[in-house]
Protein backbone atom coordinates (compact mmCIF):
# COMPACT_ATOMS: atom_id res chain seq x y z
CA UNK A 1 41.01 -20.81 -77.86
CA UNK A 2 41.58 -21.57 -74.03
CA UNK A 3 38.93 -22.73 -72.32
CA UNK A 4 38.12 -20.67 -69.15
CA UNK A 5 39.36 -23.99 -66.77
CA UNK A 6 42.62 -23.24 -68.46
CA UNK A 7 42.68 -19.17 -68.30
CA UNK A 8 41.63 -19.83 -64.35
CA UNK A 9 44.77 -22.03 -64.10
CA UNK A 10 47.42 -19.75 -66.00
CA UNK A 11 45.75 -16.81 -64.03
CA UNK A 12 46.81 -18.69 -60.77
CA UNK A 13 50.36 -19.26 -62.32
CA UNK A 14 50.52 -15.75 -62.61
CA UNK A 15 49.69 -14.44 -59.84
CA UNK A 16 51.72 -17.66 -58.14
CA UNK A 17 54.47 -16.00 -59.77
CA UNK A 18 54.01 -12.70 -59.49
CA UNK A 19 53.72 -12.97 -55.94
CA UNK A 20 57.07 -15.11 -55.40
CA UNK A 21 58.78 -12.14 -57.88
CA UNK A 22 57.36 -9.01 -54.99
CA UNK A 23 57.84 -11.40 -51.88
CA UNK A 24 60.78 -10.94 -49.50
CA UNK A 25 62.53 -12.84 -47.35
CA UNK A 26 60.53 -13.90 -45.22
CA UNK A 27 57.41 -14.42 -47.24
CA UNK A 28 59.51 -15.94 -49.67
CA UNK A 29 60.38 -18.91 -46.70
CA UNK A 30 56.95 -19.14 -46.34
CA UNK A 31 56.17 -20.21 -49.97
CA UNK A 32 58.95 -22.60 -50.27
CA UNK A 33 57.65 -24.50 -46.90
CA UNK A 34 54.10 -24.86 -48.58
CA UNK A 35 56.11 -26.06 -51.81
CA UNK A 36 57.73 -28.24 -50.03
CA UNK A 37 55.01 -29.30 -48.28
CA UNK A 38 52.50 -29.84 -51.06
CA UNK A 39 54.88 -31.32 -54.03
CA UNK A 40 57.34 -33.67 -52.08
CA UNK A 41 58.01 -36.46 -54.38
CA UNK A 42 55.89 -35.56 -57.25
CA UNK A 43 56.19 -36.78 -60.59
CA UNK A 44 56.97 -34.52 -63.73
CA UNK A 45 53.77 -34.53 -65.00
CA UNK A 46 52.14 -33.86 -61.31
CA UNK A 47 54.27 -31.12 -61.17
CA UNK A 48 53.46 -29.85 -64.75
CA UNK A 49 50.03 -30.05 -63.97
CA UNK A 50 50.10 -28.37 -60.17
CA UNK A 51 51.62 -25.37 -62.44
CA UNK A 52 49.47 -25.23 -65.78
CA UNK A 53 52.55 -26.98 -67.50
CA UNK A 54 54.89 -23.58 -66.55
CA UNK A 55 56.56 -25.73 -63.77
CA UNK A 56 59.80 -24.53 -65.24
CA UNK A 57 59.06 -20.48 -64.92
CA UNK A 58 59.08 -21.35 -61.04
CA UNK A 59 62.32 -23.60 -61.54
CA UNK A 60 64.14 -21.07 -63.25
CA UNK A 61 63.02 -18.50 -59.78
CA UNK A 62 64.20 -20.99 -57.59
CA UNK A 63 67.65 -21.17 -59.64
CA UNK A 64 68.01 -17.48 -60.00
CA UNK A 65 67.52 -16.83 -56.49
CA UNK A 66 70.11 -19.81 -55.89
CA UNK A 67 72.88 -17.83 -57.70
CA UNK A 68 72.01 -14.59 -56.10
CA UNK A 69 71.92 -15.53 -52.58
CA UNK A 70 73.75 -19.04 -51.63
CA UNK A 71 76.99 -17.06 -50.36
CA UNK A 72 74.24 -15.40 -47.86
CA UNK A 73 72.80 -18.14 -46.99
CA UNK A 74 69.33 -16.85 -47.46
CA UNK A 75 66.42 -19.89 -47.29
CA UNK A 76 69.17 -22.13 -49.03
CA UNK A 77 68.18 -25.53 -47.38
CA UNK A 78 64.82 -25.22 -48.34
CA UNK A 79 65.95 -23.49 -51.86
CA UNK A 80 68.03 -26.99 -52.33
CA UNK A 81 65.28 -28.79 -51.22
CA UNK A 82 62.49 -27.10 -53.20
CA UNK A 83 65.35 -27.47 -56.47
CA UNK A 84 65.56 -31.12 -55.36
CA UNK A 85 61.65 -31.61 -55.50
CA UNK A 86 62.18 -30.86 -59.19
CA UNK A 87 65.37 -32.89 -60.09
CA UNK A 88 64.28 -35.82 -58.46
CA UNK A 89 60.67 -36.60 -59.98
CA UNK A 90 59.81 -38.96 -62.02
CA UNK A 91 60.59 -37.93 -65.81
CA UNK A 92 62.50 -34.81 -64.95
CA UNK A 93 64.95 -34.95 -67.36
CA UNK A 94 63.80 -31.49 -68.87
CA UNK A 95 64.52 -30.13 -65.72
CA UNK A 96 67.92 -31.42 -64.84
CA UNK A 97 69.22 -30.32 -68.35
CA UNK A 98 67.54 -26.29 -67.09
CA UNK A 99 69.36 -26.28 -63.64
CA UNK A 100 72.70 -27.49 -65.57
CA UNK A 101 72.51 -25.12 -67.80
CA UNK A 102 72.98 -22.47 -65.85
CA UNK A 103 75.78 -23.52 -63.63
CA UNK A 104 73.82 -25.32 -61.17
CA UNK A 105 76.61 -27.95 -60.74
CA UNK A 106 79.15 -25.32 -59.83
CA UNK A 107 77.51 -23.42 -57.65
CA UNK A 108 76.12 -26.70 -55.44
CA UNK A 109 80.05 -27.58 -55.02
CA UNK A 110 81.14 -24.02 -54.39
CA UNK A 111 78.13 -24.46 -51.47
CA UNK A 112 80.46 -26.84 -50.33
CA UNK A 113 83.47 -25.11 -50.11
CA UNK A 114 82.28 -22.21 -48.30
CA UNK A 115 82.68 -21.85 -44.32
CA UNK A 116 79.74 -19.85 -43.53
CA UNK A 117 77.07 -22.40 -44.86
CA UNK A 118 75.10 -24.36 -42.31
CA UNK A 119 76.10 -27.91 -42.55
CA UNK A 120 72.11 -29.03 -43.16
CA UNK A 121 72.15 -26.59 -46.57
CA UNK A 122 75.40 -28.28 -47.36
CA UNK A 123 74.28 -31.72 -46.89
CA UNK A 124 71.37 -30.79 -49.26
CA UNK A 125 74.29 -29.60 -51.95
CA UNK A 126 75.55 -33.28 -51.51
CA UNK A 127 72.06 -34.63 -52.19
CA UNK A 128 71.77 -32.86 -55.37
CA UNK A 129 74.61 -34.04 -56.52
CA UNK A 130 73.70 -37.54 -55.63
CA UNK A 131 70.27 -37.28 -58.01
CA UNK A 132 72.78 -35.36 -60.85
CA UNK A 133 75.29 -38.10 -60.61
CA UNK A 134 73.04 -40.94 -60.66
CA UNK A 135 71.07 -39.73 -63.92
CA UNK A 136 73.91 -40.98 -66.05
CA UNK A 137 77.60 -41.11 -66.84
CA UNK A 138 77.63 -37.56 -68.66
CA UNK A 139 76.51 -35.77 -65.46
CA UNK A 140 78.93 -37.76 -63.74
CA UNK A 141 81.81 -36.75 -66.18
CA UNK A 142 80.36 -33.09 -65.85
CA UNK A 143 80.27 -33.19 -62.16
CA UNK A 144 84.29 -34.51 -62.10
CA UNK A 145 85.30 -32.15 -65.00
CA UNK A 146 84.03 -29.28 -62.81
CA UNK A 147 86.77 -30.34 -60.02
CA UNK A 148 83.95 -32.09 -58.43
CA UNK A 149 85.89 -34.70 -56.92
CA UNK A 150 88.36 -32.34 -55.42
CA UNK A 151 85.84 -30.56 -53.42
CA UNK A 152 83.91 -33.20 -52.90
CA UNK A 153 86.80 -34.78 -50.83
CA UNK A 154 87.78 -31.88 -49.20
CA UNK A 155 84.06 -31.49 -47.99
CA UNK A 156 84.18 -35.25 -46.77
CA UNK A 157 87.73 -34.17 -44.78
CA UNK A 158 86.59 -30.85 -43.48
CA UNK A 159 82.74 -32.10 -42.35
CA UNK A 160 81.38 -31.90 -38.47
CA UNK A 161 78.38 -34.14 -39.16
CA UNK A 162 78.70 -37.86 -39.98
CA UNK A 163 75.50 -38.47 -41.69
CA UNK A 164 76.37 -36.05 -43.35
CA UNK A 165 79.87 -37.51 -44.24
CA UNK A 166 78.21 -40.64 -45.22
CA UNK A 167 75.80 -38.95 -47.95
CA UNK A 168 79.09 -37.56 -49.16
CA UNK A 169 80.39 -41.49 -49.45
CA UNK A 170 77.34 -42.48 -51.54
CA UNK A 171 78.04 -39.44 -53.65
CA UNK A 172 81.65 -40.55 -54.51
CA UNK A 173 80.62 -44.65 -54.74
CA UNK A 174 78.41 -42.90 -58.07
CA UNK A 175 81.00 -41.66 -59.32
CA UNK A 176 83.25 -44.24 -59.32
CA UNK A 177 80.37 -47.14 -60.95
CA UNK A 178 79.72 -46.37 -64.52
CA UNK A 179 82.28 -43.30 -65.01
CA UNK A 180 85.13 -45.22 -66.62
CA UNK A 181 86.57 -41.98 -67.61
CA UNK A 182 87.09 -40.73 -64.48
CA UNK A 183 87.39 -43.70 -61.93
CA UNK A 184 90.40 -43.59 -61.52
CA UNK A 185 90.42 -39.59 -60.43
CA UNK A 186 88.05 -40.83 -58.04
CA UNK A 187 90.15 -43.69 -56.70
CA UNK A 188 93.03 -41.08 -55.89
CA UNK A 189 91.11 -39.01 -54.38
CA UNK A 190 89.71 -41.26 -52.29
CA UNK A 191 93.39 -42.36 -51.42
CA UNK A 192 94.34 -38.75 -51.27
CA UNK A 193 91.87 -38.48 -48.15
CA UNK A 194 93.12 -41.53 -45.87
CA UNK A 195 96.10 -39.40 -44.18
CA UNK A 196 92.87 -36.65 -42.78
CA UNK A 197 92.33 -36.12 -39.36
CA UNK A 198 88.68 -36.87 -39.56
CA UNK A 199 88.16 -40.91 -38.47
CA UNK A 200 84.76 -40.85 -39.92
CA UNK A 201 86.63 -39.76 -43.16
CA UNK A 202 88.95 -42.14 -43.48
CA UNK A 203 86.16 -44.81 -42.40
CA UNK A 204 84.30 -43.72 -45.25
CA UNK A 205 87.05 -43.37 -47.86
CA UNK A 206 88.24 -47.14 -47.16
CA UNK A 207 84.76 -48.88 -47.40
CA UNK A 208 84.60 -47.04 -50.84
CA UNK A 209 88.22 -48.12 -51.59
CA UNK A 210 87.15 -51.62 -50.76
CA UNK A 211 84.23 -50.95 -53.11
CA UNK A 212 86.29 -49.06 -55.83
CA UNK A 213 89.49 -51.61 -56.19
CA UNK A 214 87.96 -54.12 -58.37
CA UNK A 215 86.64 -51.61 -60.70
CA UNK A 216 89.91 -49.74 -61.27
CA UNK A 217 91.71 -53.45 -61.34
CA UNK A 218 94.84 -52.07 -60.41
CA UNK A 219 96.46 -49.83 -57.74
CA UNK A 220 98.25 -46.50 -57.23
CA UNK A 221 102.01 -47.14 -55.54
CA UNK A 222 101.02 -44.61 -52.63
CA UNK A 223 98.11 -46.62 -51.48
CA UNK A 224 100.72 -49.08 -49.50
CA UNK A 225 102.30 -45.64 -47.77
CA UNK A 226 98.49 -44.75 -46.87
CA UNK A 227 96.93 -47.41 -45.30
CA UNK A 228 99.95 -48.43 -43.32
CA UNK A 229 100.16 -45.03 -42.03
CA UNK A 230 96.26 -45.57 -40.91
CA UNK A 231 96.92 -48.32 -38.74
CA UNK A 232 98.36 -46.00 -36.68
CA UNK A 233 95.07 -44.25 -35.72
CA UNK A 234 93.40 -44.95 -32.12
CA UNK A 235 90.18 -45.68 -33.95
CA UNK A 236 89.15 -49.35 -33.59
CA UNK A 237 86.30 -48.91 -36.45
CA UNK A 238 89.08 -46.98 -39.14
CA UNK A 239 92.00 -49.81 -37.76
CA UNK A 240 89.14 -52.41 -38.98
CA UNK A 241 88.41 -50.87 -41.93
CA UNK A 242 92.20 -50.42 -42.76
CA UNK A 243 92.49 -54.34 -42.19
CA UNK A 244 89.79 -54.79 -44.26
CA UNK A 245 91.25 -52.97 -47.74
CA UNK A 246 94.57 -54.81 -46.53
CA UNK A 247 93.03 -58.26 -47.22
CA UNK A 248 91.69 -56.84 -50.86
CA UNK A 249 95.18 -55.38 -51.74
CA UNK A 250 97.33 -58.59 -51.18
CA UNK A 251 95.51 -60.16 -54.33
CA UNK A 252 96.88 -57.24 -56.62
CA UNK A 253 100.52 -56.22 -57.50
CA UNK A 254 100.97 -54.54 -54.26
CA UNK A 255 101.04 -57.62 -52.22
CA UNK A 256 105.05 -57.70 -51.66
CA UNK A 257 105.12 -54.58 -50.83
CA UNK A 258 102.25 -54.55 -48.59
CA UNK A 259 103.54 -57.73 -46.58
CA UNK A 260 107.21 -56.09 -45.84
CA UNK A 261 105.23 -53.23 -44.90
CA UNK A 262 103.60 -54.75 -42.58
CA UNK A 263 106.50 -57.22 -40.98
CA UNK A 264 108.72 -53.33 -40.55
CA UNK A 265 106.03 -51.87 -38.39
CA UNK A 266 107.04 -54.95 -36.50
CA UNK A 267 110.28 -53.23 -34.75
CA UNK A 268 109.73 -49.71 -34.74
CA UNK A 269 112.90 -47.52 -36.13
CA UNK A 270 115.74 -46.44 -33.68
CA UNK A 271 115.36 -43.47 -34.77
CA UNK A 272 111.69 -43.12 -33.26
CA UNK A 273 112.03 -44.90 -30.20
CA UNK A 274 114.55 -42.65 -29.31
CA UNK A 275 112.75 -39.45 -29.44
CA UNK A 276 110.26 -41.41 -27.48
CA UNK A 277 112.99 -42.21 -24.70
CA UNK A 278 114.34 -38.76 -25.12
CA UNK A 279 110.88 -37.07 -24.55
CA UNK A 280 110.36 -39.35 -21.35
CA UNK A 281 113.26 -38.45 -19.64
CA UNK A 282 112.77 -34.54 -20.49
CA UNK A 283 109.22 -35.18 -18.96
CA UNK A 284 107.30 -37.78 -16.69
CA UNK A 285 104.23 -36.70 -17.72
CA UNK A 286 105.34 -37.91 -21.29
CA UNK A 287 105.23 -41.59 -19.96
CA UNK A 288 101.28 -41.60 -19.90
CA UNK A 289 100.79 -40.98 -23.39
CA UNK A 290 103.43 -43.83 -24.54
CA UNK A 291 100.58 -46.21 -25.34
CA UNK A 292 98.53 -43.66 -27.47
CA UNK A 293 102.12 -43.38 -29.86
CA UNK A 294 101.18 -43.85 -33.71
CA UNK A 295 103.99 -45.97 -34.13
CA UNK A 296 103.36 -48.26 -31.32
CA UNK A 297 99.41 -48.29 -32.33
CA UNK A 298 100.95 -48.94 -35.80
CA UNK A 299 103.06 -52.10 -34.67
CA UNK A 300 99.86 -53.75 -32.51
CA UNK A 301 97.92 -53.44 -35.63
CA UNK A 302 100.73 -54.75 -38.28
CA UNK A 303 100.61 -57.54 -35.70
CA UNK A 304 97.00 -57.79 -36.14
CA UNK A 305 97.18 -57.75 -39.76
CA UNK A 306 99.61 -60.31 -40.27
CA UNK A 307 97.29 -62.96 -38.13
CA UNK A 308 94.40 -61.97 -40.02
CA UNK A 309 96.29 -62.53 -43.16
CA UNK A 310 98.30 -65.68 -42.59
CA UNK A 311 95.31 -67.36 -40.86
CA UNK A 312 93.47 -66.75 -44.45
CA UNK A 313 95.96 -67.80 -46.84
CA UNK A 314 98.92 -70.21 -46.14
CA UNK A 315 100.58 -69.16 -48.74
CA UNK A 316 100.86 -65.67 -47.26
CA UNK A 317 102.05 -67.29 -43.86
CA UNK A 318 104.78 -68.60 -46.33
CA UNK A 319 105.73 -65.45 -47.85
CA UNK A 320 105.76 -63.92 -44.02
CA UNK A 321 108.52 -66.25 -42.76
CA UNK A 322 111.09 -65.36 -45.74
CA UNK A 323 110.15 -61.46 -44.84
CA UNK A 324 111.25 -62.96 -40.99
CA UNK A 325 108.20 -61.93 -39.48
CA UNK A 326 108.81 -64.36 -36.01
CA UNK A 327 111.50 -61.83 -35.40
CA UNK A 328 109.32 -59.33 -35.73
CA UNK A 329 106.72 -60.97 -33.76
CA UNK A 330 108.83 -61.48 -30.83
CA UNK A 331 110.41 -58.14 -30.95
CA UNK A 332 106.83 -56.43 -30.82
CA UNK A 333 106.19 -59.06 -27.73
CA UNK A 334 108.55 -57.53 -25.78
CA UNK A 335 107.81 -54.41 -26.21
CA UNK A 336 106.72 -53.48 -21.97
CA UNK A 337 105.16 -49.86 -23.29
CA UNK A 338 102.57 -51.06 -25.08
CA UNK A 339 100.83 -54.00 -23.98
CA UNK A 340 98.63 -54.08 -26.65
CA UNK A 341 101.21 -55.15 -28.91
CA UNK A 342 102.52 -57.52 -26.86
CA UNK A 343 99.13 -59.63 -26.74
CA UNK A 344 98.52 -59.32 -30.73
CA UNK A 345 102.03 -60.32 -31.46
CA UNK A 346 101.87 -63.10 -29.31
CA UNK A 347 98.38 -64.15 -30.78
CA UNK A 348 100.03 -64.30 -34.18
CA UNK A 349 103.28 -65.81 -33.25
CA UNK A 350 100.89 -69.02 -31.65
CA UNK A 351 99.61 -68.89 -35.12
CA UNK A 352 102.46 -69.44 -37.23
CA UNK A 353 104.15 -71.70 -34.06
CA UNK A 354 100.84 -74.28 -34.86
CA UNK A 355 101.34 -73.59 -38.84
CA UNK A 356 104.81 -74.50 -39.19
CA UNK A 357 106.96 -76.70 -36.58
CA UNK A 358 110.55 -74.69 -38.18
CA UNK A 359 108.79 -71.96 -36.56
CA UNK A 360 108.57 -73.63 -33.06
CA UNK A 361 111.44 -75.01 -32.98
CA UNK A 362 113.45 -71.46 -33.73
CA UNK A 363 110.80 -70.07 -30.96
CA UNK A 364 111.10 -72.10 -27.87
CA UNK A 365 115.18 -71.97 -28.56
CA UNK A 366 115.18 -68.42 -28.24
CA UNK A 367 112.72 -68.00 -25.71
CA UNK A 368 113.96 -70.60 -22.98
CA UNK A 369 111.90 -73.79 -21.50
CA UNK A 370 110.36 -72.12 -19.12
CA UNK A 371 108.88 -68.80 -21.05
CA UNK A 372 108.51 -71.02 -24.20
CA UNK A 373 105.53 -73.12 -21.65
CA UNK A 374 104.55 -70.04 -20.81
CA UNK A 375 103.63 -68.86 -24.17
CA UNK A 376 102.18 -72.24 -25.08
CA UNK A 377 99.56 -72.38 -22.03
CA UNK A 378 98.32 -68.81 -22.77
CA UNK A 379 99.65 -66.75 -25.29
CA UNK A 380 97.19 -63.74 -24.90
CA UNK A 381 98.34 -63.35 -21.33
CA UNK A 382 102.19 -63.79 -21.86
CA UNK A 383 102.79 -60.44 -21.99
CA UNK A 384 101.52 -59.68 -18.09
CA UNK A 385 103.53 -62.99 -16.79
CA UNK A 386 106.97 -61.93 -18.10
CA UNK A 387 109.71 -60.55 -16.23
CA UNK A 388 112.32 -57.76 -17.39
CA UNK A 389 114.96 -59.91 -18.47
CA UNK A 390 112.40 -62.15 -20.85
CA UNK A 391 111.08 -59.37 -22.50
CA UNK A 392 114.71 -57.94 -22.86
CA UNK A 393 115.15 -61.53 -24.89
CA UNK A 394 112.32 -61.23 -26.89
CA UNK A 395 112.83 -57.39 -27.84
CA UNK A 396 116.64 -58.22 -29.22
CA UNK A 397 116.04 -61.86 -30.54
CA UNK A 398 117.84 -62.70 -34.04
CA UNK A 399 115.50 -65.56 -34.92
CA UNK A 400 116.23 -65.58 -38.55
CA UNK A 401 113.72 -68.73 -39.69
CA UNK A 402 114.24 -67.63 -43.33
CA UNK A 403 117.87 -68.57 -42.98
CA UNK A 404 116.63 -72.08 -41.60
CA UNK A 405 114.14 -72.29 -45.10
CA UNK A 406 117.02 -71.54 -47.54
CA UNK A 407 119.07 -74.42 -45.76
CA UNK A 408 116.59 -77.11 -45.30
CA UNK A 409 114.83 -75.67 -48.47
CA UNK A 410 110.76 -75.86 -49.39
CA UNK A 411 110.36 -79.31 -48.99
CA UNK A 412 111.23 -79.36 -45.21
CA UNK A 413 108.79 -76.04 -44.19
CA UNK A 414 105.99 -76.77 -46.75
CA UNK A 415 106.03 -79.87 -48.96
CA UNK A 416 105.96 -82.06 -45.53
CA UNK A 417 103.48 -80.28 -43.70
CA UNK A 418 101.17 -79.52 -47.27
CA UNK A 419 101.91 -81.30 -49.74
CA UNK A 420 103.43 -80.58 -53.21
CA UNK A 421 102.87 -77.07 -54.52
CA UNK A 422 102.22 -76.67 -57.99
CA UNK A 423 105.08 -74.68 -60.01
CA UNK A 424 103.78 -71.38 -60.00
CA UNK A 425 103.41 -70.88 -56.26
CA UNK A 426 106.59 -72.72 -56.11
CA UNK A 427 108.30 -70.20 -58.83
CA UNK A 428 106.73 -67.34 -56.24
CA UNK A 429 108.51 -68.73 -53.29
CA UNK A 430 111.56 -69.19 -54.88
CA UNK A 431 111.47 -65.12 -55.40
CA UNK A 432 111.24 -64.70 -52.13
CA UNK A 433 114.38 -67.55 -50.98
CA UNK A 434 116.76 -65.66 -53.52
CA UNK A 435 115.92 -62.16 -52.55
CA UNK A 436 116.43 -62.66 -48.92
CA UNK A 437 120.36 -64.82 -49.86
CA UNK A 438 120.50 -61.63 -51.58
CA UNK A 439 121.10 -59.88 -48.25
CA UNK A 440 122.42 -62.00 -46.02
């Protein structure tokens, strides 16, 4: 027998119910506000107990009316949240495994898909997914065998709101901990989004890169392609980020590739430059936007790069000057339509001039006494003392340094300066002496 406390409480259920089941639209706001309002961050139990222990015959409501209406977007922020009040309490276990079970995962990423959906009721979706994924590695193995990560990326392309974009990041940094059957469909995907036009996108999808490299332990050959095609964005915060995943990369098998990446954005193709010179003479106007170029953006941060890089690691400043990167350098210094590369470039070429005195020596023969003091007193500002004719020099130079290190051989470029490498790094250098012989 029920005692009449009890048959008082189930009669309120009931009715509770009953009135949600006759209520339209706009009552039916109304209740989830006060829902909202009364049960945020409840426990299980709490919640069992606000609804005589029948806290799942108001889920299941809540669900149904999800599947109905979400394409309408009827109440569906605060349906999310009310759903979200439930799948986030303490010991709600019961309740995750009722909304999964009848395609709740689906329909939140089909929410996401869909053009007509506020971008609040969307970030909600995202949310939801974030409480599914965390609750284990099965719901995150459900979530990507749904095609999860596809639209989860696309979402994270296509979205207007940037806190919104970054609840999207800590969705996909869940999936990629603890889902070893699926990481590495995350990693691509995250890879897959770095050529998007959002910035806040690709800012997003490299910090998780950073994050998700060590955890796949090796890398996918397009990811060179990618980021060096992001360096060529006019974002300082994606450029930093970009420089960022660059340092990570050169300690996997990538790093080769990577580095002569880097050293060809250096001299921009012939090919390119003359469209560029093409497009200025067809049109003056064209002129103005010369500095805003993705190559030339591209070449000012490769120059960037490579300081950041050699100043870490000598032994990448090594690898640099058999990939001739001081004729790279100089080229990009006298390049008089982009000043930006210019300074960088001559930043990193007074980096590798104090490193290694081969270097200087090649330098101040090809630049002349007079612009080689130049560049000593003040590299940064080189570029705005320079005449015509010296950055003419600069842009054709045929410093080939590398030439100079197979002749004189390690011992004069590294042994001297450093000390004695041990075999292996000597081995690696080695590599790098025969390959370039190779094409001389």
């Amino acid at each position: 027998m029920t005692s009449i406390k009890e048959q008082a409480a189930i009669s309120r259920l009931l009715s509770f119910l009953q009135e949600w089941d006759n209520a339209g639209k706009v009552a039916r706001s109304h209740i989830l506000d006060k829902f909202i309002e009364t049960n945020q961050g409840k426990t299980a139990p709490e919640l069992e107990q606000e609804f005589s222990q029948g806290a799942s015959l108001f889920l299941v409501r809540l669900t149904t009316s999800l599947r109905i209406t979400y394409m309408t977007n009827s109440c569906l922020e605060k349906l999310l949240r009310s759903i979200g009040i439930f799948l986030s309490a303490v010991s709600s276990n019961r309740y995750l495994i009722e909304f999964l079970e009848v395609g709740g995962v689906l329909t939140l990423l089909e929410i996401l898909g869909l053009e007509k959906i506020k971008e609040e009721a969307k970030k909600e979706s995202v949310k939801l997914l974030q409480v599914i994924a965390n609750s284990g590695r099965t719901y995150k193995e459900l979530i990507c065998e749904s095609y999860g990560v596809r639209s989860i990326a696309e979402f994270l392309a296509k979205s207007k709101s940037e806190e919104t974009q970054e609840e999207v990041q800590v969705l996909l940094d869940s999936l990629v901990h603890g889902n070893p059957k699926y990481q590495n469909q995350v990693y691509k995907g995250l890879i897959a989004l770095l050529p998007c036009e959002s910035p806040k996108a690709q800012q997003l999808s490299l910090q998780t890169l950073r994050t998700a490299q060590p955890i796949i332990g090796t890398t996918h050959p397009s990811i060179v392609d990618c980021v060096l095609k992001v360096l060529g964005t006019m974002h300082l915060e994606v450029q930093y980020e970009a420089i960022e995943l660059i340092k990570d990369l050169v300690g996997y098998d990538v790093r080769q590739a990577l580095l002569k990446g880097l050293v060809a954005l250096l001299i921009p193709s012939v090919k390119e430059t003359s469209k560029l010179q093409a497009k200025i003479l067809s049109d003056p106007s064209v002129l103005q936007l010369t500095p805003s170029l993705p190559m030339f953006l591209q070449q000012a941060a490769a120059a960037k790069a490579i300081g950041v890089l050699a100043r870490n690691d000598m032994s990448i400043a090594e690898e640099l000057l058999y990939l001739r990167v001081v004729r790279g350098l100089m080229a990009a210094m006298g390049n008089t339509d982009h000043s930006n590369s210019q300074r960088l470039a001559s930043l990193t070429l007074e980096c590798f001039v104090q490193m290694f005195p081969l270097v200087a020596e090649h330098v101040r023969k090809c630049m002349g006494e007079e612009l080689y003091q130049l560049f000593l007193s003040n590299a940064e500002d080189l570029y705005m003392k320079i005449d015509s004719i010296q950055a003419d020099i600069l842009a054709a130079n045929t410093v080939n340094v590398t030439k100079a290190l197979c002749l004189y051989g390690s011992s004069y470029s590294m042994n001297t300066l450093y000390g004695s490498r041990d075999s292996a790094q000597m081995a690696y250098l080695t590599h790098f002496e025969e390959d370039v012989e190779s094409k001389e």
